[in-house]
C-alpha atoms as a PDB file:
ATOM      1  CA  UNK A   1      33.855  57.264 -49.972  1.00  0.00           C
ATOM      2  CA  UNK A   2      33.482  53.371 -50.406  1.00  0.00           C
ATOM      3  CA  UNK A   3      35.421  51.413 -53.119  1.00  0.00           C
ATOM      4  CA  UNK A   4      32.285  51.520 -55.331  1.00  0.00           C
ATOM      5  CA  UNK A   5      32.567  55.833 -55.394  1.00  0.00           C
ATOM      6  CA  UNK A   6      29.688  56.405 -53.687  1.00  0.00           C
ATOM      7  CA  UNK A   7      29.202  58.286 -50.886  1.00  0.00           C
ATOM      8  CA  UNK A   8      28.253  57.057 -47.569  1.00  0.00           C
ATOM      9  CA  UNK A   9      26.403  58.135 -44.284  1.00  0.00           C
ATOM     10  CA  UNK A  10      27.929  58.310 -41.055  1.00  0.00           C
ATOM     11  CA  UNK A  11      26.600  54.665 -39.927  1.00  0.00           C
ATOM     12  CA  UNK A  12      27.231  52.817 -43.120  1.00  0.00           C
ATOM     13  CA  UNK A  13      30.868  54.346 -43.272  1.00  0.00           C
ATOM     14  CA  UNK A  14      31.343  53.080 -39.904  1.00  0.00           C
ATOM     15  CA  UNK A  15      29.719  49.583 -40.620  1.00  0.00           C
ATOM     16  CA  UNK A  16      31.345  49.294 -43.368  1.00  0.00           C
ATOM     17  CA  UNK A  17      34.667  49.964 -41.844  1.00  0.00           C
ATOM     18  CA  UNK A  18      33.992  47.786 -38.903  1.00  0.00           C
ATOM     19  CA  UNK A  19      31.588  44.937 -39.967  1.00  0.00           C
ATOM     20  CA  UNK A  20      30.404  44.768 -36.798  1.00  0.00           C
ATOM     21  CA  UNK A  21      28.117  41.930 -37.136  1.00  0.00           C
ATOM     22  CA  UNK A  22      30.263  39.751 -39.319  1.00  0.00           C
ATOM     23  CA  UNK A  23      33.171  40.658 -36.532  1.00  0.00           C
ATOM     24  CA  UNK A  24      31.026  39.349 -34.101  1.00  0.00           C
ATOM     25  CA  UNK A  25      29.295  35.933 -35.817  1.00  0.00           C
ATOM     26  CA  UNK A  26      33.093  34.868 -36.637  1.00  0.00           C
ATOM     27  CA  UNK A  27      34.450  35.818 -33.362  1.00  0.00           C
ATOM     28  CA  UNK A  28      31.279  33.695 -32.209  1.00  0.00           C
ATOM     29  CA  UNK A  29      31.990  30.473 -34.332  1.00  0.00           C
ATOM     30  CA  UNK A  30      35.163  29.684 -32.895  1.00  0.00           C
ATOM     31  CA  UNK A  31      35.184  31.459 -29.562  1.00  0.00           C
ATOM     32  CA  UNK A  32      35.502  28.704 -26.454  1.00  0.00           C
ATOM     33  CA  UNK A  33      32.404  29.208 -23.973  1.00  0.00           C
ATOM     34  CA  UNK A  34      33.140  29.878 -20.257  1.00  0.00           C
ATOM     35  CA  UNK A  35      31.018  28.267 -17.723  1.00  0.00           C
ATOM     36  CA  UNK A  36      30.472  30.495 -14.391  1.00  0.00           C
ATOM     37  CA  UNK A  37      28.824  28.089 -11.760  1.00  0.00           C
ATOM     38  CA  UNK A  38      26.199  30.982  -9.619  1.00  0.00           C
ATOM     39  CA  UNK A  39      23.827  29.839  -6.208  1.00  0.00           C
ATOM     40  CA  UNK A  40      20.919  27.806  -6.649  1.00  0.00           C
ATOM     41  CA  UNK A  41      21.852  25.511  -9.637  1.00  0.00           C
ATOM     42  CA  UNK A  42      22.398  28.444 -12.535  1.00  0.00           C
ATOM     43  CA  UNK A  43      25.023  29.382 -14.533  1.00  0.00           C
ATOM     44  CA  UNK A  44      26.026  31.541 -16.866  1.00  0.00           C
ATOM     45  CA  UNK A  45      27.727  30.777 -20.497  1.00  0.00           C
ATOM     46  CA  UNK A  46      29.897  33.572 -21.889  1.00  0.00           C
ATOM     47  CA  UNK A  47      31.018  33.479 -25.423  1.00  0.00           C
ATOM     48  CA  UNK A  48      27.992  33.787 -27.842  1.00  0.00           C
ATOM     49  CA  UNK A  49      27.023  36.857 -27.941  1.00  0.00           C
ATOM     50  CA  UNK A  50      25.306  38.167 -25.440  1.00  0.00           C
ATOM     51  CA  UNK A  51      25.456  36.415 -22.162  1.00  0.00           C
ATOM     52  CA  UNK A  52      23.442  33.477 -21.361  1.00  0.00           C
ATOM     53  CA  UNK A  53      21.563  32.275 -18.082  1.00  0.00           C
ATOM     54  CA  UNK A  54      21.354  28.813 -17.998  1.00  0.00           C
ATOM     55  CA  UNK A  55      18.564  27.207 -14.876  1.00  0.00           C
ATOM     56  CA  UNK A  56      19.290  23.586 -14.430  1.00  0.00           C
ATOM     57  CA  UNK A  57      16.289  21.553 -13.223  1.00  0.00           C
ATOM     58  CA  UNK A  58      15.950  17.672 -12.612  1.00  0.00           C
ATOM     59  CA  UNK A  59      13.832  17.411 -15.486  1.00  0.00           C
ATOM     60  CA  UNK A  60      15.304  20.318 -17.681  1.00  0.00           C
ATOM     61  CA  UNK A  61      17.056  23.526 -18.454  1.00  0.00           C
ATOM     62  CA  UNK A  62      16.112  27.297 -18.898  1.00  0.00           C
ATOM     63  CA  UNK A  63      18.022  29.418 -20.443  1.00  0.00           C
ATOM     64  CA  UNK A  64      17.490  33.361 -20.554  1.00  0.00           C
ATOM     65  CA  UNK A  65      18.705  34.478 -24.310  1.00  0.00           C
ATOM     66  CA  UNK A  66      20.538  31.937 -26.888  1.00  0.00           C
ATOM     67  CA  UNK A  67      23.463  33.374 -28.104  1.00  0.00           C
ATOM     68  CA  UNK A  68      24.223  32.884 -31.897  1.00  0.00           C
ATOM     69  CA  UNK A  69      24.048  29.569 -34.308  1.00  0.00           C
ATOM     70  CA  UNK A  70      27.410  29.418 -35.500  1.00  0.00           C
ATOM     71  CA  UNK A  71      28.348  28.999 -31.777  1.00  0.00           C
ATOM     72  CA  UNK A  72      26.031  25.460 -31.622  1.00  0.00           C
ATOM     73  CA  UNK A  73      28.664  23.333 -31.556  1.00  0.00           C
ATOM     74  CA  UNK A  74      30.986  25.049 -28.325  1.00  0.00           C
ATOM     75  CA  UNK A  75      27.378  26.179 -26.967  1.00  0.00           C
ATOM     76  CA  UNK A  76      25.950  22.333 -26.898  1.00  0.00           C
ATOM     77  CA  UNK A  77      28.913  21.036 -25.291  1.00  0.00           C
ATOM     78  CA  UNK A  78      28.851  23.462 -22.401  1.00  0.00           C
ATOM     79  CA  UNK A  79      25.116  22.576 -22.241  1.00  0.00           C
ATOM     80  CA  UNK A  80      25.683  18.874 -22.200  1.00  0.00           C
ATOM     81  CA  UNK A  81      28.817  19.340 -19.680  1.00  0.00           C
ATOM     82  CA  UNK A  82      26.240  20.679 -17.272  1.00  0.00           C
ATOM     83  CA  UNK A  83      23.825  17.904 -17.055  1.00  0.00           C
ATOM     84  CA  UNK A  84      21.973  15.753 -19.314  1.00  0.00           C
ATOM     85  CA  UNK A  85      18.496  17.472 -19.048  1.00  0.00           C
ATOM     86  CA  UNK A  86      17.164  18.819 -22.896  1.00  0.00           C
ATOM     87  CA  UNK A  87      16.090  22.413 -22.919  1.00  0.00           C
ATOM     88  CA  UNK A  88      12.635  22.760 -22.170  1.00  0.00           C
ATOM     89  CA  UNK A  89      12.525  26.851 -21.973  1.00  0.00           C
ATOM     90  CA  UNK A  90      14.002  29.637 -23.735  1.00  0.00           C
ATOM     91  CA  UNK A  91      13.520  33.321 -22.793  1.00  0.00           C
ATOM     92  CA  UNK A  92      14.851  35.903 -25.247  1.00  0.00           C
ATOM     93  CA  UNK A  93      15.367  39.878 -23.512  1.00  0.00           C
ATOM     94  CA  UNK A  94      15.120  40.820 -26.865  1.00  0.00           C
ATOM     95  CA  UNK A  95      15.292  40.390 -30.188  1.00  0.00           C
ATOM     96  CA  UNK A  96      18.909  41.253 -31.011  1.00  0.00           C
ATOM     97  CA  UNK A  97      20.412  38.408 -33.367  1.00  0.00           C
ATOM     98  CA  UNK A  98      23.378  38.021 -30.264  1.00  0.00           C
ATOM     99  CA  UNK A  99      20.443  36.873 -28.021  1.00  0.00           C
ATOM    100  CA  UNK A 100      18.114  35.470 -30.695  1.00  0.00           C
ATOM    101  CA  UNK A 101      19.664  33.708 -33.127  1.00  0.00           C
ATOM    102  CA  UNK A 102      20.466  30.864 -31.266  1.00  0.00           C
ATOM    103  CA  UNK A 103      16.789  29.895 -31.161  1.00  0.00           C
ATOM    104  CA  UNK A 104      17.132  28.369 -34.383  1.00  0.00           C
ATOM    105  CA  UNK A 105      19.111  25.024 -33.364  1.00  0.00           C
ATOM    106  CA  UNK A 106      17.538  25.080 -29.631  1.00  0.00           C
ATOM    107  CA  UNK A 107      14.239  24.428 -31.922  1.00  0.00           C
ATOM    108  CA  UNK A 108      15.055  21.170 -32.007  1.00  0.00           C
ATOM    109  CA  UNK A 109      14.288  20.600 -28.907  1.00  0.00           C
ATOM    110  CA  UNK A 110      10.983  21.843 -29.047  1.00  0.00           C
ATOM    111  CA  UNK A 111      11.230  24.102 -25.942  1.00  0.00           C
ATOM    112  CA  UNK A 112       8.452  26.794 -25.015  1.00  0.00           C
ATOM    113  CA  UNK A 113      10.460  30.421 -26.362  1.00  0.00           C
ATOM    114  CA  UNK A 114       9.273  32.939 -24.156  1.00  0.00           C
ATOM    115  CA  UNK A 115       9.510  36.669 -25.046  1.00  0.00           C
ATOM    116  CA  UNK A 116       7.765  40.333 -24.899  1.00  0.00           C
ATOM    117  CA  UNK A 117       5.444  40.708 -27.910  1.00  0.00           C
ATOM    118  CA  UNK A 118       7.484  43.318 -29.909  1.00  0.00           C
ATOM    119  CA  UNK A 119      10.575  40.650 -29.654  1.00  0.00           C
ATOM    120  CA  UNK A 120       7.963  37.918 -31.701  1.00  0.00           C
ATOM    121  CA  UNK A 121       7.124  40.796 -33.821  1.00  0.00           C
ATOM    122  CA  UNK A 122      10.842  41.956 -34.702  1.00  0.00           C
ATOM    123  CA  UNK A 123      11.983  38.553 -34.999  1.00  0.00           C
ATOM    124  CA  UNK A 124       8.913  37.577 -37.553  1.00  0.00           C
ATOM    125  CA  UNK A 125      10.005  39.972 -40.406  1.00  0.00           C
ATOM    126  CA  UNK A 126      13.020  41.291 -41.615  1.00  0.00           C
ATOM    127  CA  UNK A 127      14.654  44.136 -39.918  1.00  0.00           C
ATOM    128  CA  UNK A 128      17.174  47.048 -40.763  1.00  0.00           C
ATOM    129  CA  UNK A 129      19.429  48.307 -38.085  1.00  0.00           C
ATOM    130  CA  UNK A 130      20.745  51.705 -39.662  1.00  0.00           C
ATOM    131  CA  UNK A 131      23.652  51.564 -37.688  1.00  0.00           C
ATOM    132  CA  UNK A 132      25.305  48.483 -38.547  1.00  0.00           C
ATOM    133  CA  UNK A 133      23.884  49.282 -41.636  1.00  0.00           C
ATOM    134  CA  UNK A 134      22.610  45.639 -41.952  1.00  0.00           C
ATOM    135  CA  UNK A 135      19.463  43.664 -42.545  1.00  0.00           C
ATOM    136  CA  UNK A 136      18.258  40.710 -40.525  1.00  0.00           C
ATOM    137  CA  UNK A 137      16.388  37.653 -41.772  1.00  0.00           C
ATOM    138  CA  UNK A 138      13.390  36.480 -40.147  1.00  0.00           C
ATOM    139  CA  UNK A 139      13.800  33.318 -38.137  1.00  0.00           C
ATOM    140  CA  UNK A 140      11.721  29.832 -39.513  1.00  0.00           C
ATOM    141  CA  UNK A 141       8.498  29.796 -37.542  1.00  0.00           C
ATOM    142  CA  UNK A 142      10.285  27.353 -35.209  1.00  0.00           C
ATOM    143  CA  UNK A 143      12.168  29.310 -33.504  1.00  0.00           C
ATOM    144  CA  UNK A 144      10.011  32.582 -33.094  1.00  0.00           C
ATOM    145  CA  UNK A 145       8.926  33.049 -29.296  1.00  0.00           C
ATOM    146  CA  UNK A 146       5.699  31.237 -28.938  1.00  0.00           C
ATOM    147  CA  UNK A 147       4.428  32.559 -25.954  1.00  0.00           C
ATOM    148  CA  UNK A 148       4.662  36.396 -25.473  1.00  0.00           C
ATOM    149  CA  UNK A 149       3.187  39.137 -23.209  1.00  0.00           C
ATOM    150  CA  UNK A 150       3.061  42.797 -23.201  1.00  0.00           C
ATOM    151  CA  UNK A 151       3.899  44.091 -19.538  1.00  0.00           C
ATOM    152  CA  UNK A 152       4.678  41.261 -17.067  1.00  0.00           C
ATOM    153  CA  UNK A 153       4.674  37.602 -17.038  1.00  0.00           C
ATOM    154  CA  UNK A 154       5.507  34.574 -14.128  1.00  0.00           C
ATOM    155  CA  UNK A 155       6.583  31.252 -15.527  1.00  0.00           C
ATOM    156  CA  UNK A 156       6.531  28.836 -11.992  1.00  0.00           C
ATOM    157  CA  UNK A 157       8.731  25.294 -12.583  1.00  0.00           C
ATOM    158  CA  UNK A 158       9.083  23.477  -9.810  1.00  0.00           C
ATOM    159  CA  UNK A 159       9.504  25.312  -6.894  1.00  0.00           C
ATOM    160  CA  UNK A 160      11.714  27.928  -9.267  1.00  0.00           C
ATOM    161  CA  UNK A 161       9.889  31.111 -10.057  1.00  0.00           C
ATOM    162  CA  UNK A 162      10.665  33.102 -13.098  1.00  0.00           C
ATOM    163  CA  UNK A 163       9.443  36.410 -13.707  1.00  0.00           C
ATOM    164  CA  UNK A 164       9.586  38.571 -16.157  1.00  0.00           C
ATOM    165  CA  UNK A 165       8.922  42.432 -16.840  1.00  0.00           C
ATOM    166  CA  UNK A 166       9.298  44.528 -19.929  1.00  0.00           C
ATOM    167  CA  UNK A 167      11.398  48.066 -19.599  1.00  0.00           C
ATOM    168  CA  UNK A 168       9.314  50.167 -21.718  1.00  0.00           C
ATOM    169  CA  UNK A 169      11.760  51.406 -25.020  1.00  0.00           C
ATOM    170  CA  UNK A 170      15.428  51.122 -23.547  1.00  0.00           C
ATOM    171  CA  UNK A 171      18.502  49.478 -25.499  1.00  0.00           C
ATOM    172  CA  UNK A 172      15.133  48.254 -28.013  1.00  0.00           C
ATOM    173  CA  UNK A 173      11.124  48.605 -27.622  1.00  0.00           C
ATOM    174  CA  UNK A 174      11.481  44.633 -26.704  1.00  0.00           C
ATOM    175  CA  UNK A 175      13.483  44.309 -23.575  1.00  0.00           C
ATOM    176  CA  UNK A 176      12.991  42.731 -20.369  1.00  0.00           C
ATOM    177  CA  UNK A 177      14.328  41.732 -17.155  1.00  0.00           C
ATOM    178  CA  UNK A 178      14.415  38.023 -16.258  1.00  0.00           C
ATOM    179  CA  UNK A 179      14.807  37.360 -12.497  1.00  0.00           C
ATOM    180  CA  UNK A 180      15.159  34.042 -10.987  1.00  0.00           C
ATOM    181  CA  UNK A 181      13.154  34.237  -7.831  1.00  0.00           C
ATOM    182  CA  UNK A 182      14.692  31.775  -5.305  1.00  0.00           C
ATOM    183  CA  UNK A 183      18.214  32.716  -6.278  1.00  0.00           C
ATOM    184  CA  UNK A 184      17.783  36.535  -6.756  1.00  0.00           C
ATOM    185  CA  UNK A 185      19.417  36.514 -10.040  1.00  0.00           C
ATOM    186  CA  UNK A 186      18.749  39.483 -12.111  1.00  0.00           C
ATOM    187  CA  UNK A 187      19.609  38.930 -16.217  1.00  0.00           C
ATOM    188  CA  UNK A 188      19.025  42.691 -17.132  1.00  0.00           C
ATOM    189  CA  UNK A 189      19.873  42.070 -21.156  1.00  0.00           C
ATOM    190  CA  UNK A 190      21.631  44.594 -22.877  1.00  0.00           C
ATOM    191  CA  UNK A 191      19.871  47.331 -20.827  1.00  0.00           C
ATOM    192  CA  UNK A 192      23.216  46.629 -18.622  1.00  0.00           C
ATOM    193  CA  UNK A 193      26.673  46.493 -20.440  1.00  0.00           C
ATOM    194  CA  UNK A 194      29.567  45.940 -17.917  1.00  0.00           C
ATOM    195  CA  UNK A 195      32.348  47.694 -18.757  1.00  0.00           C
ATOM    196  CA  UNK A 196      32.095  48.727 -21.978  1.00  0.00           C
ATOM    197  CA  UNK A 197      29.679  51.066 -24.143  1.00  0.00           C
ATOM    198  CA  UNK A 198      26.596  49.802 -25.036  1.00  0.00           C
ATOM    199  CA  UNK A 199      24.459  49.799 -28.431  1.00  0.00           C
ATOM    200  CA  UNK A 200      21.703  51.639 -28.464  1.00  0.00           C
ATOM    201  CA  UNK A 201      18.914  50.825 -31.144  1.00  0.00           C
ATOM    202  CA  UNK A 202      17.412  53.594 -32.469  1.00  0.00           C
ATOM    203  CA  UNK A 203      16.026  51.753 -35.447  1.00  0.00           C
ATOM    204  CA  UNK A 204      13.395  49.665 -33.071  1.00  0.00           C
ATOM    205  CA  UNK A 205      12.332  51.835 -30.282  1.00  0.00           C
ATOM    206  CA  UNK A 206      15.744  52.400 -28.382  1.00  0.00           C
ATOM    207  CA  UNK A 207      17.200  55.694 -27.146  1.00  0.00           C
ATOM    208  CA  UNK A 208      19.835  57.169 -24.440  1.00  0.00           C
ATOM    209  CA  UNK A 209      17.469  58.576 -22.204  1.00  0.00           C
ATOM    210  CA  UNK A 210      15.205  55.020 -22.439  1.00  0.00           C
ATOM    211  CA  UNK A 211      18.583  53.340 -21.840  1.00  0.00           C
ATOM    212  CA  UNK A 212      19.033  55.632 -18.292  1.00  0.00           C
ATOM    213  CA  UNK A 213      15.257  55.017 -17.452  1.00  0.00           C
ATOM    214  CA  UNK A 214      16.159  51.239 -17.479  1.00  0.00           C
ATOM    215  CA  UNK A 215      19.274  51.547 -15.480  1.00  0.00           C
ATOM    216  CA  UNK A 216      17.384  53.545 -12.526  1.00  0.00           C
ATOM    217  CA  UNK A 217      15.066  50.683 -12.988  1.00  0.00           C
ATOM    218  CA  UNK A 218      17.311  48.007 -12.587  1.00  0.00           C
ATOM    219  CA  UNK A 219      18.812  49.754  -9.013  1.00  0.00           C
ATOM    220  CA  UNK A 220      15.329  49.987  -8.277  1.00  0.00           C
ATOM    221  CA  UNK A 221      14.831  46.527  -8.692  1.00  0.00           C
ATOM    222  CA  UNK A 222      18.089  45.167  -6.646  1.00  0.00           C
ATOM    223  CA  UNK A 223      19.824  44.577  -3.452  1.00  0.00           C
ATOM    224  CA  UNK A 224      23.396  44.009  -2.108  1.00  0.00           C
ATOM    225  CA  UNK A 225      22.723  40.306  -2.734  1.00  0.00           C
ATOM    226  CA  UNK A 226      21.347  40.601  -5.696  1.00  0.00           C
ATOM    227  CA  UNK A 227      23.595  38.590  -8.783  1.00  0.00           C
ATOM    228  CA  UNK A 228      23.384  41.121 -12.140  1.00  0.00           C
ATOM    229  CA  UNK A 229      23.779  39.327 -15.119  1.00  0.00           C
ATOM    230  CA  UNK A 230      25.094  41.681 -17.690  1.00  0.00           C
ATOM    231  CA  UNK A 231      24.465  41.544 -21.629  1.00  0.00           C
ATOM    232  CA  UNK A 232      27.808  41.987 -22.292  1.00  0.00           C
ATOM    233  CA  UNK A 233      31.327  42.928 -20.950  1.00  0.00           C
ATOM    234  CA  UNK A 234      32.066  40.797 -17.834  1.00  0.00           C
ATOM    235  CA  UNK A 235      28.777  38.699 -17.263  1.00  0.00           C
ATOM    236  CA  UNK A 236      28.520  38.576 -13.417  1.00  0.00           C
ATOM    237  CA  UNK A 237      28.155  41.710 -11.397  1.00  0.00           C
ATOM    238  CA  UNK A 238      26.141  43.029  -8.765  1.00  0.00           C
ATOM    239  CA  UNK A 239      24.290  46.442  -7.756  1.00  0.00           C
ATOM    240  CA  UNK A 240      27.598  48.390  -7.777  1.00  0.00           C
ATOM    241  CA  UNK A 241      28.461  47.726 -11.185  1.00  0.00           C
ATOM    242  CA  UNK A 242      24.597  48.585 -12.364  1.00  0.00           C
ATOM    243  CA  UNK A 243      25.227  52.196 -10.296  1.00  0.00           C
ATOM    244  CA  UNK A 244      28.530  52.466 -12.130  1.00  0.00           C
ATOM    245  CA  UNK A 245      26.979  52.014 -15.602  1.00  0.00           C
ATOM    246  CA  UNK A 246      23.824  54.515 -14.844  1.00  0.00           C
ATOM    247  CA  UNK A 247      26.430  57.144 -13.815  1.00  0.00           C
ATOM    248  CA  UNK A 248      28.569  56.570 -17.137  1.00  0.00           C
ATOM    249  CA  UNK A 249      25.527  57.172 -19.539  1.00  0.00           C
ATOM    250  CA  UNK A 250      24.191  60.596 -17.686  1.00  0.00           C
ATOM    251  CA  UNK A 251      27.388  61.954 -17.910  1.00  0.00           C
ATOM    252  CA  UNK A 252      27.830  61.220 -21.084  1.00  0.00           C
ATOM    253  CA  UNK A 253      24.414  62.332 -21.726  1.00  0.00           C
ATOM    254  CA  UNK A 254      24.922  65.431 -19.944  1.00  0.00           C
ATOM    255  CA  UNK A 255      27.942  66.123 -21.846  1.00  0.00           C
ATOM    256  CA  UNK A 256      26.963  66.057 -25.172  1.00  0.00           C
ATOM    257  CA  UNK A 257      23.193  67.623 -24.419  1.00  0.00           C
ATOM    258  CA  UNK A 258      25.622  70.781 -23.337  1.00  0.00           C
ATOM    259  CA  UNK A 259      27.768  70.656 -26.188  1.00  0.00           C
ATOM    260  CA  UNK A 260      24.782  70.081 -28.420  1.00  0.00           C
ATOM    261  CA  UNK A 261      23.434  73.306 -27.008  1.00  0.00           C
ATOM    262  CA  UNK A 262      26.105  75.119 -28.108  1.00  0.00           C
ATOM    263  CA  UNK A 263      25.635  74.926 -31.773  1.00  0.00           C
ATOM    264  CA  UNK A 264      27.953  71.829 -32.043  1.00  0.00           C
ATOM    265  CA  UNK A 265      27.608  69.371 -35.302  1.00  0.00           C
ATOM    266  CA  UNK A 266      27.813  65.685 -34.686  1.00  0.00           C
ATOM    267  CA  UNK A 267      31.573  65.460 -36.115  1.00  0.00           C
ATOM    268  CA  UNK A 268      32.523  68.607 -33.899  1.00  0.00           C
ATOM    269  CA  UNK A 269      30.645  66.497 -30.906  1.00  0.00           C
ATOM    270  CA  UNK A 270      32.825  63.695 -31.296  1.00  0.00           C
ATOM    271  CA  UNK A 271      35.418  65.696 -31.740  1.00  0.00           C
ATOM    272  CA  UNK A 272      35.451  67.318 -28.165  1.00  0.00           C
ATOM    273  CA  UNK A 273      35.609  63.764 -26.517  1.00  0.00           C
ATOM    274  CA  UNK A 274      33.045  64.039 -23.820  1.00  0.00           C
ATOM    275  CA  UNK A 275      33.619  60.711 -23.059  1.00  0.00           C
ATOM    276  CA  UNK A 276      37.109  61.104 -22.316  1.00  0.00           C
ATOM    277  CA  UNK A 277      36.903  60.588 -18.514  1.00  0.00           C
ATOM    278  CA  UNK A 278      35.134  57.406 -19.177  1.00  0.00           C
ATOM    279  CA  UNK A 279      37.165  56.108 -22.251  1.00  0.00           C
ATOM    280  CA  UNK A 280      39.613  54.162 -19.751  1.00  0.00           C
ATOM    281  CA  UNK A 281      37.533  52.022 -18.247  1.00  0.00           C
ATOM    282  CA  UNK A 282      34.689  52.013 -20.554  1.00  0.00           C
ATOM    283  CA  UNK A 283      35.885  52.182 -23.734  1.00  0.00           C
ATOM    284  CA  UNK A 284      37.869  48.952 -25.078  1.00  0.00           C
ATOM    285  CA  UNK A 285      35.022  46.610 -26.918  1.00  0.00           C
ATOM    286  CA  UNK A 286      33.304  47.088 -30.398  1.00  0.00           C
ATOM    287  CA  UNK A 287      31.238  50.472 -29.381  1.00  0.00           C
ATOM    288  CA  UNK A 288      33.801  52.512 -29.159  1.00  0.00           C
ATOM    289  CA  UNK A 289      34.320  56.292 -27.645  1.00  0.00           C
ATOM    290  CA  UNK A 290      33.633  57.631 -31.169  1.00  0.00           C
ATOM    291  CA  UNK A 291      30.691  55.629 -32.184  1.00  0.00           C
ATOM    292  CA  UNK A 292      29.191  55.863 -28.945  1.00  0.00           C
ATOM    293  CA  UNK A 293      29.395  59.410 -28.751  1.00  0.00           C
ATOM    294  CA  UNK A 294      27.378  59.696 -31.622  1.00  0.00           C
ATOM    295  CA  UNK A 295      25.055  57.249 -30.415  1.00  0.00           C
ATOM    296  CA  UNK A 296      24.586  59.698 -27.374  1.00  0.00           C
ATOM    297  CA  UNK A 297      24.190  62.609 -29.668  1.00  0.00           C
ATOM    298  CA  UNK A 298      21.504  61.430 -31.808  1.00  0.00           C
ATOM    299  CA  UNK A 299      18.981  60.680 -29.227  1.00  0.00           C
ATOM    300  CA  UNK A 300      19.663  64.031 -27.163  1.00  0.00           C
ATOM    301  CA  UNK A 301      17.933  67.273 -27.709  1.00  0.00           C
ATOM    302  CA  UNK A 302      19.434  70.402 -28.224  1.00  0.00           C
ATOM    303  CA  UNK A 303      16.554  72.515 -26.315  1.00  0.00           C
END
């Protein structure tokens, strides 16, 4: 029961005891941002948010996702410590306000925002995530993606080749994966969490077994060589990690679908710990065993 006396649901208790998204914009606005150099001029800034590709060209940079506003003034220096080229291109995996936000003070640059169509269309109007019990503001017409596409799409600068390819409903119905050709760079988005538990977004299109599709698609889509950039948790990993993450969520999966089976309630469920042999090395960062658990539990059936 809040303060106020009235009764709340399972997600707004939990928001409301965790304030997840004000936890993360304040940790964001004074958090320092770590540079990791990667082949063929890219690297990768950790520290807003999700984490953030960063292409450098002679005559500009590309970043893959944007992090968060309040982090413009660690996020600009990192940018200008890199080289003195503006941003020309932004590419948002999806519409999350940790990869999106940002977009708002890179408009000044005027750079092309690139994005999958339901991204544009999430990011246009305001949007209610039940579990974080929280509403998001549309972003000024400035920064909303301006160029978007519904399956696939090749941007070509240079001599670098960027393509791009939407999941199908995963962690959201608006990610994609964002690999930098030359360098075989893979950013995967939040469809990849390394490390820790991941959100999952029921309230625009996500779901567990979505979430597993786009893991097998991601080892699908890699090699031994083959640099993963995660969405959050440590952002540099490779096809090992990706394998390690896909095994984590059918487990878990499997676990609770069984328990489910059995007549179980949600609190009972969570209760039981079916994430306990994962909890260790999984389980330290804002989702925790708990919440993710019931994540799990709400998009599996019971058949």
């Amino acid at each position: 029961m809040a303060a106020t006396g009235v009764w709340l649901t399972p997600s707004q208790a939990f928001a409301a005891a965790q304030g997840i998204v004000d936890r993360i914009k304040a940790a964001a606005a004074e958090a320092p941002i770590t540079v990791h150099r990667l082949r063929g001029d890219v690297a990768v800034l950790e520290g807003s948010g999700g984490n953030i590709v960063v292409l450098l060209r002679p005559d500009g940079k590309l970043l893959v996702d944007a992090g968060i506003s309040v982090s413009q003034r660690q996020l600009g220096a990192a940018l200008a410590a890199l080289g003195p080229q503006p941003v020309t291109h932004v590419i948002n995996t999806h519409w999350h306000f940790d990869h999106a936000n940002g977009n708002e003070w890179l408009s000044r640059f005027s750079p092309t925002i690139i994005a999958h169509e339901n991204t544009r269309r999430h990011l246009s109007s305001m949007q209610r995530v039940e579990d974080w019990d929280f509403d998001f503001a549309p972003l000024p017409p400035a920064a909303l993606p301006g160029e978007v596409f519904a399956a696939e799409h090749t941007l070509t600068l240079k001599g670098n080749t960027i393509s791009m390819r939407h999941y199908g409903p995963a962690h959201t119905d608006s990610d994609i994966a964002v690999r930098l050709v030359e360098a075989d760079i893979l950013h995967v988005g939040d469809t990849f969490w390394n490390g820790v538990y991941p959100f999952i977004d029921y309230s625009t299109g996500g779901s567990i077994d979505g979430s597993i599709r786009a893991a097998e698609a991601n080892l699908a889509a890699t090699n031994d060589r083959t640099v993963v950039i995660a969405g959050h948790g440590a952002p540099v990993s490779n096809r090992a990690g990706l394998l390690a993450y896909r095994d984590m969520l059918v487990g878990i999966r499997d676990r609770v679908a069984a328990l489910k089976r059995q007549g179980m309630s949600v609190t009972e469920i969570v209760a039981a710990k079916p994430t306990a042999d994962w909890d260790a090395n999984w389980g330290g960062f804002v989702i925790d065993p708990a919440f993710f658990t019931r994540l799990v539990a709400h998009g599996v059936s019971d058949a």
